[in-house]
PDB file of N, CA and C in Angstrom:
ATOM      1  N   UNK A   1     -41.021 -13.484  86.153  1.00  0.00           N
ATOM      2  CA  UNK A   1     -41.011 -12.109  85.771  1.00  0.00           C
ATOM      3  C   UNK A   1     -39.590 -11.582  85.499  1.00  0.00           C
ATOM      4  N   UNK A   2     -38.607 -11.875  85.961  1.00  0.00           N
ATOM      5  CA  UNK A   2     -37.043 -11.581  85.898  1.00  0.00           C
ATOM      6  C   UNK A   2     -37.155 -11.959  84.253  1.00  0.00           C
ATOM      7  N   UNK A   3     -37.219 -13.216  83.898  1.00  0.00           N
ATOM      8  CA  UNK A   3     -37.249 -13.524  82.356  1.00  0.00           C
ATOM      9  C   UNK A   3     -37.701 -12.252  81.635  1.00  0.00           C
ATOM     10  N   UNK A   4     -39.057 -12.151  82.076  1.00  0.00           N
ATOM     11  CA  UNK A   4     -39.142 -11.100  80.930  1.00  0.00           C
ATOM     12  C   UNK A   4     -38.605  -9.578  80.782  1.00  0.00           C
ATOM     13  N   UNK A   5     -38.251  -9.222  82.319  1.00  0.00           N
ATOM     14  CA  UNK A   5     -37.683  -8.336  82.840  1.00  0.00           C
ATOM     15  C   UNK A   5     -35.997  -7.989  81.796  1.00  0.00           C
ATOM     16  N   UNK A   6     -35.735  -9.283  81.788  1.00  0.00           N
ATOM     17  CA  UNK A   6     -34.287  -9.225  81.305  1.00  0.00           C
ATOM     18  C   UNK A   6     -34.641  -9.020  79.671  1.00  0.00           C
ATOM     19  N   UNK A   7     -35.507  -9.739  79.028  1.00  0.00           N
ATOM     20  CA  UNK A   7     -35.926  -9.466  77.771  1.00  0.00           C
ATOM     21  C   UNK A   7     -36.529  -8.301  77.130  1.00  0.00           C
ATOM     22  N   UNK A   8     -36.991  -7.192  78.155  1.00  0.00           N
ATOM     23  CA  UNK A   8     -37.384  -6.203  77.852  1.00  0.00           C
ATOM     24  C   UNK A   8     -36.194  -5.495  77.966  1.00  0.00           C
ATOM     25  N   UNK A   9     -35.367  -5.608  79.109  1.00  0.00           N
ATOM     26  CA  UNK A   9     -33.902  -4.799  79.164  1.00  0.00           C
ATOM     27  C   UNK A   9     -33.089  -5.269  77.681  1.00  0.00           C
ATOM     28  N   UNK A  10     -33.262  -6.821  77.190  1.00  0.00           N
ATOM     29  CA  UNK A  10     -31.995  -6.690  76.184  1.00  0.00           C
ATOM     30  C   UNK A  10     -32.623  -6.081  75.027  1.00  0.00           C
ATOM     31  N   UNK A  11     -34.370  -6.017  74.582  1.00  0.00           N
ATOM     32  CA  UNK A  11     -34.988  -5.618  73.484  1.00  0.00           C
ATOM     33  C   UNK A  11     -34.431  -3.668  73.409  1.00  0.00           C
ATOM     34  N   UNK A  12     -34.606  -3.137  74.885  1.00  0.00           N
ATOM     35  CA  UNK A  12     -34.266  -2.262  74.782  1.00  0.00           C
ATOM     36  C   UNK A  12     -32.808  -2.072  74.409  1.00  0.00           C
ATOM     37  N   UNK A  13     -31.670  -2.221  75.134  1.00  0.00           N
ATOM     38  CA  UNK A  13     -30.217  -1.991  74.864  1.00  0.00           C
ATOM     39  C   UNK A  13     -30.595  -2.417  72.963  1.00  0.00           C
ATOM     40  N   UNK A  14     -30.590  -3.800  72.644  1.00  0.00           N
ATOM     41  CA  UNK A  14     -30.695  -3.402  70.825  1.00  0.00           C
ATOM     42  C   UNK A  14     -31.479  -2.054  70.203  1.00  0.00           C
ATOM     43  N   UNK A  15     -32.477  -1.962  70.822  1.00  0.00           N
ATOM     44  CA  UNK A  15     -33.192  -0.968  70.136  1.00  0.00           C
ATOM     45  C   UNK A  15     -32.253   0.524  69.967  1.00  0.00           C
ATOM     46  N   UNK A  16     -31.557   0.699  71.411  1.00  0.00           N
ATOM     47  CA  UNK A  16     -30.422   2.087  71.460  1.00  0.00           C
ATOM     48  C   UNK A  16     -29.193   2.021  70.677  1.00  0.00           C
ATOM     49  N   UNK A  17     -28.881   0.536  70.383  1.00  0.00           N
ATOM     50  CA  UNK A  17     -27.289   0.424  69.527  1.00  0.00           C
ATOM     51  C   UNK A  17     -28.220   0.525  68.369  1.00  0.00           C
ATOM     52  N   UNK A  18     -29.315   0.312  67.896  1.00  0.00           N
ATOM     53  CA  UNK A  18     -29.818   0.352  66.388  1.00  0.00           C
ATOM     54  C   UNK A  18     -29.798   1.768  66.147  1.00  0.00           C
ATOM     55  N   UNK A  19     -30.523   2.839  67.164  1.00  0.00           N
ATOM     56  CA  UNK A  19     -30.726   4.057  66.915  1.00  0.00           C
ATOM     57  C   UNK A  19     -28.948   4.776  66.666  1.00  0.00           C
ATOM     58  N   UNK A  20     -28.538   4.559  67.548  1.00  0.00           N
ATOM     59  CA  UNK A  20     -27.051   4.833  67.422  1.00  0.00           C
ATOM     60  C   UNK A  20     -26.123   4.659  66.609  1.00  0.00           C
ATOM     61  N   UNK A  21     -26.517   3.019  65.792  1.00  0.00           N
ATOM     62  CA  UNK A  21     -25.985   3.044  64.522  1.00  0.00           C
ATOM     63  C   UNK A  21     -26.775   3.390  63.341  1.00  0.00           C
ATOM     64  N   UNK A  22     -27.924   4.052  63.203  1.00  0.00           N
ATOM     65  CA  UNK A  22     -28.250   4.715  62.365  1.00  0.00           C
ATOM     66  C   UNK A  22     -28.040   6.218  61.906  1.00  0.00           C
ATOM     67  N   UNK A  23     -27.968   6.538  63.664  1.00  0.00           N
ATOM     68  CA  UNK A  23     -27.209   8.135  63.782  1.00  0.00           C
ATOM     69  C   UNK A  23     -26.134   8.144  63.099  1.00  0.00           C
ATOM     70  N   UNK A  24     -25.341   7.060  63.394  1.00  0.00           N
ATOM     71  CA  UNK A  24     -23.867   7.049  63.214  1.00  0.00           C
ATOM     72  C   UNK A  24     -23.555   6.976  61.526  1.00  0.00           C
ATOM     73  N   UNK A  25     -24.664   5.800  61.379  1.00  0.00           N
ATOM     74  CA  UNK A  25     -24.195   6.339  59.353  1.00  0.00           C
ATOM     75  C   UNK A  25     -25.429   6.870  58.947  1.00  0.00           C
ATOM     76  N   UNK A  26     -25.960   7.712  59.276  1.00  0.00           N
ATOM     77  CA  UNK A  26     -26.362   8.877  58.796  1.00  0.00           C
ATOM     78  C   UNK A  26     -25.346   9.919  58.844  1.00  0.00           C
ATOM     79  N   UNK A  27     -24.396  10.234  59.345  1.00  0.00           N
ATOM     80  CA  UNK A  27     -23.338  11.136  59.773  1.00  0.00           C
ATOM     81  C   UNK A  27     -22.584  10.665  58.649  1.00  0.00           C
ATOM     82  N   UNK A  28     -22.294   9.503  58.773  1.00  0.00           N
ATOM     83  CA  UNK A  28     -20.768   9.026  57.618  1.00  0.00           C
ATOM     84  C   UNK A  28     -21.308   9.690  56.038  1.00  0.00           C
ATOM     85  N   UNK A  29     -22.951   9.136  55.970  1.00  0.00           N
ATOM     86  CA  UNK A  29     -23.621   9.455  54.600  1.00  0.00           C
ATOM     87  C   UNK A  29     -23.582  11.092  54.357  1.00  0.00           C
ATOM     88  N   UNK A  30     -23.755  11.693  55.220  1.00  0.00           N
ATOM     89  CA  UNK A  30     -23.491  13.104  54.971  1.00  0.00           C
ATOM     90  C   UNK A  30     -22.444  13.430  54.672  1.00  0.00           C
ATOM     91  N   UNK A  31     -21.594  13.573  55.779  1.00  0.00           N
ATOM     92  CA  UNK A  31     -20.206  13.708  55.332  1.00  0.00           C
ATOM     93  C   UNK A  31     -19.618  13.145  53.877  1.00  0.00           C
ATOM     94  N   UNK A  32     -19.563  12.141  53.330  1.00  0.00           N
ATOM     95  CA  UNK A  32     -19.563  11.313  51.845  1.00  0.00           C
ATOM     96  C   UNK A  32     -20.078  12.119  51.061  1.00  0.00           C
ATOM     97  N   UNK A  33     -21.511  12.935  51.030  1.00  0.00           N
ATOM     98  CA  UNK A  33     -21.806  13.728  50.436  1.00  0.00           C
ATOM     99  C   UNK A  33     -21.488  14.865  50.043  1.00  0.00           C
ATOM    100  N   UNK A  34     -20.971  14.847  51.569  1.00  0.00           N
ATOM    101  CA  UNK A  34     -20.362  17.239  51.357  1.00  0.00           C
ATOM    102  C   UNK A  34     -18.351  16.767  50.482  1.00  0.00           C
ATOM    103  N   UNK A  35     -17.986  15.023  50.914  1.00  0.00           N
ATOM    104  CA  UNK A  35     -16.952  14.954  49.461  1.00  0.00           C
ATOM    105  C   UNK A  35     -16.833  15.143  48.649  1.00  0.00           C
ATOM    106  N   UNK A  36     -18.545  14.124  47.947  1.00  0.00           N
ATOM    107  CA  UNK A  36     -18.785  14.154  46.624  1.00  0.00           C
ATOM    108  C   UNK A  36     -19.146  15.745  45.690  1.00  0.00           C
ATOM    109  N   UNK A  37     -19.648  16.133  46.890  1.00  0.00           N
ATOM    110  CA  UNK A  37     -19.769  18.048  46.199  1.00  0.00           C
ATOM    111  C   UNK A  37     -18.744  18.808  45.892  1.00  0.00           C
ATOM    112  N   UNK A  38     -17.791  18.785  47.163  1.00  0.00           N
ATOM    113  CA  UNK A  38     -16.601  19.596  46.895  1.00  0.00           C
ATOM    114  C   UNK A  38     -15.626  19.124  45.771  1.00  0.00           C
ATOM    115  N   UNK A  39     -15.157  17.314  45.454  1.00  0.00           N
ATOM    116  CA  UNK A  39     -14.901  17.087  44.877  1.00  0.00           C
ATOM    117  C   UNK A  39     -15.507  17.469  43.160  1.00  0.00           C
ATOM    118  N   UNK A  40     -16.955  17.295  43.422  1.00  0.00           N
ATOM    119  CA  UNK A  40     -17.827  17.640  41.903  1.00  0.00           C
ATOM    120  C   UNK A  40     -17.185  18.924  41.572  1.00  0.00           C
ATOM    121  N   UNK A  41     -17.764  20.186  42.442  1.00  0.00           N
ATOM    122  CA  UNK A  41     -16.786  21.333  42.093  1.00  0.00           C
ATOM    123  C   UNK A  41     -15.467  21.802  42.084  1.00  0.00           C
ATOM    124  N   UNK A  42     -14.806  21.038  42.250  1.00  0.00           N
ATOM    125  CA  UNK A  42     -13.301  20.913  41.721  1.00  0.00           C
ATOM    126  C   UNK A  42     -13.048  20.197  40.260  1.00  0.00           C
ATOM    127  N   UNK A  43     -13.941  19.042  40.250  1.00  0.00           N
ATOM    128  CA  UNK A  43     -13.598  18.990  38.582  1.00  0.00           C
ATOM    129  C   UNK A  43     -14.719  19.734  37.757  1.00  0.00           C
ATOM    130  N   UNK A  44     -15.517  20.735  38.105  1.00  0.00           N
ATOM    131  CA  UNK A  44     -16.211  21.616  37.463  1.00  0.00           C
ATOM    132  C   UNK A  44     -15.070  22.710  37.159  1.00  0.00           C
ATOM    133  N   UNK A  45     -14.637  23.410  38.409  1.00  0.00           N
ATOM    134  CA  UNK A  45     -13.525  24.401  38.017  1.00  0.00           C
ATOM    135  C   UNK A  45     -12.627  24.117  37.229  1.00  0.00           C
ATOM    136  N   UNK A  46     -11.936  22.624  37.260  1.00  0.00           N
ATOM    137  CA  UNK A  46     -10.637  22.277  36.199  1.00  0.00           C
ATOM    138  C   UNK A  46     -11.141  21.910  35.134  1.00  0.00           C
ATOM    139  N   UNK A  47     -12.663  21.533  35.162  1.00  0.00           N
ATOM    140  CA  UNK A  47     -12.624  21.317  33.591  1.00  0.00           C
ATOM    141  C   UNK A  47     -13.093  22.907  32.854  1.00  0.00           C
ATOM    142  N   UNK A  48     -13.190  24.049  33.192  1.00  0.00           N
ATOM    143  CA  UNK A  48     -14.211  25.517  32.839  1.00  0.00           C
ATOM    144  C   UNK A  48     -11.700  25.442  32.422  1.00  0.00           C
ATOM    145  N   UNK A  49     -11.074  25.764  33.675  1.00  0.00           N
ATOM    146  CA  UNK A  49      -9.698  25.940  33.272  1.00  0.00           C
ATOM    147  C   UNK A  49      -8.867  24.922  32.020  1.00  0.00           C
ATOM    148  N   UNK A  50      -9.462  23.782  31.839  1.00  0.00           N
ATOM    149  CA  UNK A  50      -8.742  23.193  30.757  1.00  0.00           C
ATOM    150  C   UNK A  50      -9.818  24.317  29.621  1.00  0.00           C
ATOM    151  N   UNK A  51     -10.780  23.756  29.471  1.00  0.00           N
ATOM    152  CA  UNK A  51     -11.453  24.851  28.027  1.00  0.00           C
ATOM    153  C   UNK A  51     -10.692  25.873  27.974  1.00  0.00           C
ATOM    154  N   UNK A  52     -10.384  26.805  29.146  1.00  0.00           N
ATOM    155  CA  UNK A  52      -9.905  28.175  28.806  1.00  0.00           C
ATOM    156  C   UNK A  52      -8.466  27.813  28.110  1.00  0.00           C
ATOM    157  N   UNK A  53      -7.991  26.806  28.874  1.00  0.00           N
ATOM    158  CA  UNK A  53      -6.399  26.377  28.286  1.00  0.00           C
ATOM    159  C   UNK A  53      -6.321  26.111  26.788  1.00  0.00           C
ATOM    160  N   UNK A  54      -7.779  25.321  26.438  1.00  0.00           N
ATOM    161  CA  UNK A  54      -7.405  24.993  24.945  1.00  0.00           C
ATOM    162  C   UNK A  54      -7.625  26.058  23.920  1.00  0.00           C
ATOM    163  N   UNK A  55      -8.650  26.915  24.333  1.00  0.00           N
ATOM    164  CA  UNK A  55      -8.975  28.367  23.740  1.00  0.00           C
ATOM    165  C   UNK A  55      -7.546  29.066  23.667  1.00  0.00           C
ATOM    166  N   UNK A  56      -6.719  29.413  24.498  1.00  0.00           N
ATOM    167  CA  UNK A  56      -5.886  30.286  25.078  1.00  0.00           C
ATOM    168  C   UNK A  56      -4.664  29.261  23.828  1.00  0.00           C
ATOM    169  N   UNK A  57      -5.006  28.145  23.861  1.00  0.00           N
ATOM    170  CA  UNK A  57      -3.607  27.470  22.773  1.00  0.00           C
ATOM    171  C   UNK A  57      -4.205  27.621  21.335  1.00  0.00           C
ATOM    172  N   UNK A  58      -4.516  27.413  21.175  1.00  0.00           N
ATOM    173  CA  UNK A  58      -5.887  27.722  19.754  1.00  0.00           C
ATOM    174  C   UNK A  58      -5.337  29.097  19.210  1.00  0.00           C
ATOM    175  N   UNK A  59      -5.943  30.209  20.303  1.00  0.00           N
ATOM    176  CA  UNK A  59      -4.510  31.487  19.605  1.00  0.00           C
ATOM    177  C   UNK A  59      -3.535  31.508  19.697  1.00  0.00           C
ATOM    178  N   UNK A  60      -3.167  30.811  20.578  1.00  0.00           N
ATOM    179  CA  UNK A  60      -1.384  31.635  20.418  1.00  0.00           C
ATOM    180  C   UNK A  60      -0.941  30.402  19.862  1.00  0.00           C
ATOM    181  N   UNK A  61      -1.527  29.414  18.822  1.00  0.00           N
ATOM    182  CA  UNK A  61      -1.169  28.469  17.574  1.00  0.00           C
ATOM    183  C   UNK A  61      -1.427  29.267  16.672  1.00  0.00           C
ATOM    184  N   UNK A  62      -2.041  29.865  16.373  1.00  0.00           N
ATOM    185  CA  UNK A  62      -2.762  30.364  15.083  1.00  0.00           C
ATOM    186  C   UNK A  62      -1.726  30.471  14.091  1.00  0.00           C
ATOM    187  N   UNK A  63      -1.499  30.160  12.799  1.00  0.00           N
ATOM    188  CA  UNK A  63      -0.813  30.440  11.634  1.00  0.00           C
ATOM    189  C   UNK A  63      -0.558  31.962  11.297  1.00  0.00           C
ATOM    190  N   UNK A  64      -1.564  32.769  11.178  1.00  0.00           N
ATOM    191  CA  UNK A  64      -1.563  33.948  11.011  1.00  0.00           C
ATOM    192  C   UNK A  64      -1.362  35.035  12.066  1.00  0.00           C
ATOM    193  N   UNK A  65      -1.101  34.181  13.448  1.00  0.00           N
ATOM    194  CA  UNK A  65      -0.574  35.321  14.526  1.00  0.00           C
ATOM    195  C   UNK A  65       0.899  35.020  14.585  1.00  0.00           C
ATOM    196  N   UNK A  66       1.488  34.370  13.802  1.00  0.00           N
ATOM    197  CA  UNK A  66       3.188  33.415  13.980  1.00  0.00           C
ATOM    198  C   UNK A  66       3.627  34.541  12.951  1.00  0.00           C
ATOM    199  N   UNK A  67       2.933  34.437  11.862  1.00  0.00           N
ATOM    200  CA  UNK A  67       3.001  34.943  10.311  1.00  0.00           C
ATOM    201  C   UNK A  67       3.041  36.407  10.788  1.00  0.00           C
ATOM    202  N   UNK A  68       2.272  37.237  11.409  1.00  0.00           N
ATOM    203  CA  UNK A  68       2.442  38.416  11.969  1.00  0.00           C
ATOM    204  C   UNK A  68       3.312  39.037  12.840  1.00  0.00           C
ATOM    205  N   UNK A  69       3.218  37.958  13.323  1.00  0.00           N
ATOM    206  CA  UNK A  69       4.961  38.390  14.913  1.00  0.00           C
ATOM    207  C   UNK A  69       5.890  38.290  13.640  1.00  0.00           C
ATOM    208  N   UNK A  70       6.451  37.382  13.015  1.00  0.00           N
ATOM    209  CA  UNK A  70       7.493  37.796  12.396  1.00  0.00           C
ATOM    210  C   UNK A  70       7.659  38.416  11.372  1.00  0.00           C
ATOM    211  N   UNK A  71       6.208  39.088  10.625  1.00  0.00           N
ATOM    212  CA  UNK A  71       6.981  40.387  10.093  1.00  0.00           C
ATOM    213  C   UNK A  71       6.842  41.471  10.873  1.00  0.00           C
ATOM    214  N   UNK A  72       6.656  41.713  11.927  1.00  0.00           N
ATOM    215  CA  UNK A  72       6.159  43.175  12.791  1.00  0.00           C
ATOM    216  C   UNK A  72       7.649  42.723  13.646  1.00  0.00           C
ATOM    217  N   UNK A  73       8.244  41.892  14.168  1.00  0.00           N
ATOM    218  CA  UNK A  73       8.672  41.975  15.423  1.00  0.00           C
ATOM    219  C   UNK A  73      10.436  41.476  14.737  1.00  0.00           C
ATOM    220  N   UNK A  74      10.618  40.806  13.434  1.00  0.00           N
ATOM    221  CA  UNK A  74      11.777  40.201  12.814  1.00  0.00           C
ATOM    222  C   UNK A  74      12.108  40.947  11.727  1.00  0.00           C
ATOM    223  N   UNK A  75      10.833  41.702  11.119  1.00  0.00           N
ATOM    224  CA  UNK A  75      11.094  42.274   9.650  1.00  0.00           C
ATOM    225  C   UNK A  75      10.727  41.134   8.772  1.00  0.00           C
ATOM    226  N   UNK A  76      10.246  40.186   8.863  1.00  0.00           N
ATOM    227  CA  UNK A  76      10.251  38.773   7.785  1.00  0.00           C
ATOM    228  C   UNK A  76       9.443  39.143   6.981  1.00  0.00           C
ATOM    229  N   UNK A  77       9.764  38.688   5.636  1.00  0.00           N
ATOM    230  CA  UNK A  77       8.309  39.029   4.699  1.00  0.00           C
ATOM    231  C   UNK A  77       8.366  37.834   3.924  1.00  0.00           C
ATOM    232  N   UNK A  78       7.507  37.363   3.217  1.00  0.00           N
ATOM    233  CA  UNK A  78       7.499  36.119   2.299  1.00  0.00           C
ATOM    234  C   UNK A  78       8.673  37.250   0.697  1.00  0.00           C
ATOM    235  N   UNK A  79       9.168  35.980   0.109  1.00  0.00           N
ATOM    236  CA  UNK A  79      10.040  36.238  -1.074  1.00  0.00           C
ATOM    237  C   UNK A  79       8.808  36.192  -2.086  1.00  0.00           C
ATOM    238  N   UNK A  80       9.704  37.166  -2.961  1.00  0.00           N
ATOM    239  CA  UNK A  80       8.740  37.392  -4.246  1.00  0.00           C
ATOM    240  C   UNK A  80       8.968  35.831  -5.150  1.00  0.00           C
ATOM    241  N   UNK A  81       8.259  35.932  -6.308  1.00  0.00           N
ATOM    242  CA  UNK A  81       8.937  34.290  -7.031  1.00  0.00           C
ATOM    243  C   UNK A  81       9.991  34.557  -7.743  1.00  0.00           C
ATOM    244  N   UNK A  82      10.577  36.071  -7.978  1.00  0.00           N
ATOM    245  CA  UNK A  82      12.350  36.201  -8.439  1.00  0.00           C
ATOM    246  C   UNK A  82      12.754  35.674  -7.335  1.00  0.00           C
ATOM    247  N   UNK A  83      12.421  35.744  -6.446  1.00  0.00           N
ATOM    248  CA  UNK A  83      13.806  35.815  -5.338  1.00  0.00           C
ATOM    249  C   UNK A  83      13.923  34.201  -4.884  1.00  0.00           C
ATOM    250  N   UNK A  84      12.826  33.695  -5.244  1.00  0.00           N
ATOM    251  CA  UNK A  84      13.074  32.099  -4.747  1.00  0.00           C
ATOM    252  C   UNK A  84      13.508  31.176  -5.628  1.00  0.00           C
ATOM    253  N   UNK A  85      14.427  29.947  -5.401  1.00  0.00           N
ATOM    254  CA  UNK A  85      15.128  29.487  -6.013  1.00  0.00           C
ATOM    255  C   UNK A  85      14.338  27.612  -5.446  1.00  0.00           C
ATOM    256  N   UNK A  86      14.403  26.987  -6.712  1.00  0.00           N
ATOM    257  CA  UNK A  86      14.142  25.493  -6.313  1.00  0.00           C
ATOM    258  C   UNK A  86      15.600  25.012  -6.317  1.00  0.00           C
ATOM    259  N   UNK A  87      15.481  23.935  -5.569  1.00  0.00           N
ATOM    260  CA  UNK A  87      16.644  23.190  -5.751  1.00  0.00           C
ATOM    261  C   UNK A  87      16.274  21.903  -6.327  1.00  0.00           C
ATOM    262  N   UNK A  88      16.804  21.093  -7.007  1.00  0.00           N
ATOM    263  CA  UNK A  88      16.075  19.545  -7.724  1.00  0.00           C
ATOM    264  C   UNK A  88      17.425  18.768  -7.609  1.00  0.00           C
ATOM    265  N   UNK A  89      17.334  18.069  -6.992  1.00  0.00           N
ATOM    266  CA  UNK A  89      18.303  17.152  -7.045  1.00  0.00           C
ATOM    267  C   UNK A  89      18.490  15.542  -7.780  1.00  0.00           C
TER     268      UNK A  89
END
């Protein structure tokens, strides 16, 4: 009876390190998860801030807002075709 005595004691002790290591990465798997989220919404936010970045360069490239600052803000105006001269070399 000790035999089986001892075999029911070691079936048990495995059975508590099994439960324990299932607790245990069930915990790791969560945690991994609440990474993968916070991380997801961090490259959700930087990618919504690059769009705004390329929008935001898009105008202040524009040809016709360059063309406007410098006649409002320099006086620049395009030359009439008297006033322009080719050069040919």
């Amino acid at each position: 009876m000790t035999h089986a005595m001892t075999l029911v004691a070691l079936l048990a002790a495995l059975n508590f390190c099994s439960a324990v290591g299932v607790v245990y990465f069930k915990y790791l798997s969560r945690q991994s998860f609440s990474e993968i989220s916070s991380s997801q919404q961090e490259i959700d936010r930087l990618d919504v801030e690059w769009n705004q970045l390329q929008i935001e360069e898009g105008t202040f490239s524009e040809h016709g807002r360059i063309e406007r600052a410098a006649q409002e803000r320099l006086g620049m105006s395009l030359p009439d075709m008297e006033e322009t001269v080719m050069i040919i070399q």
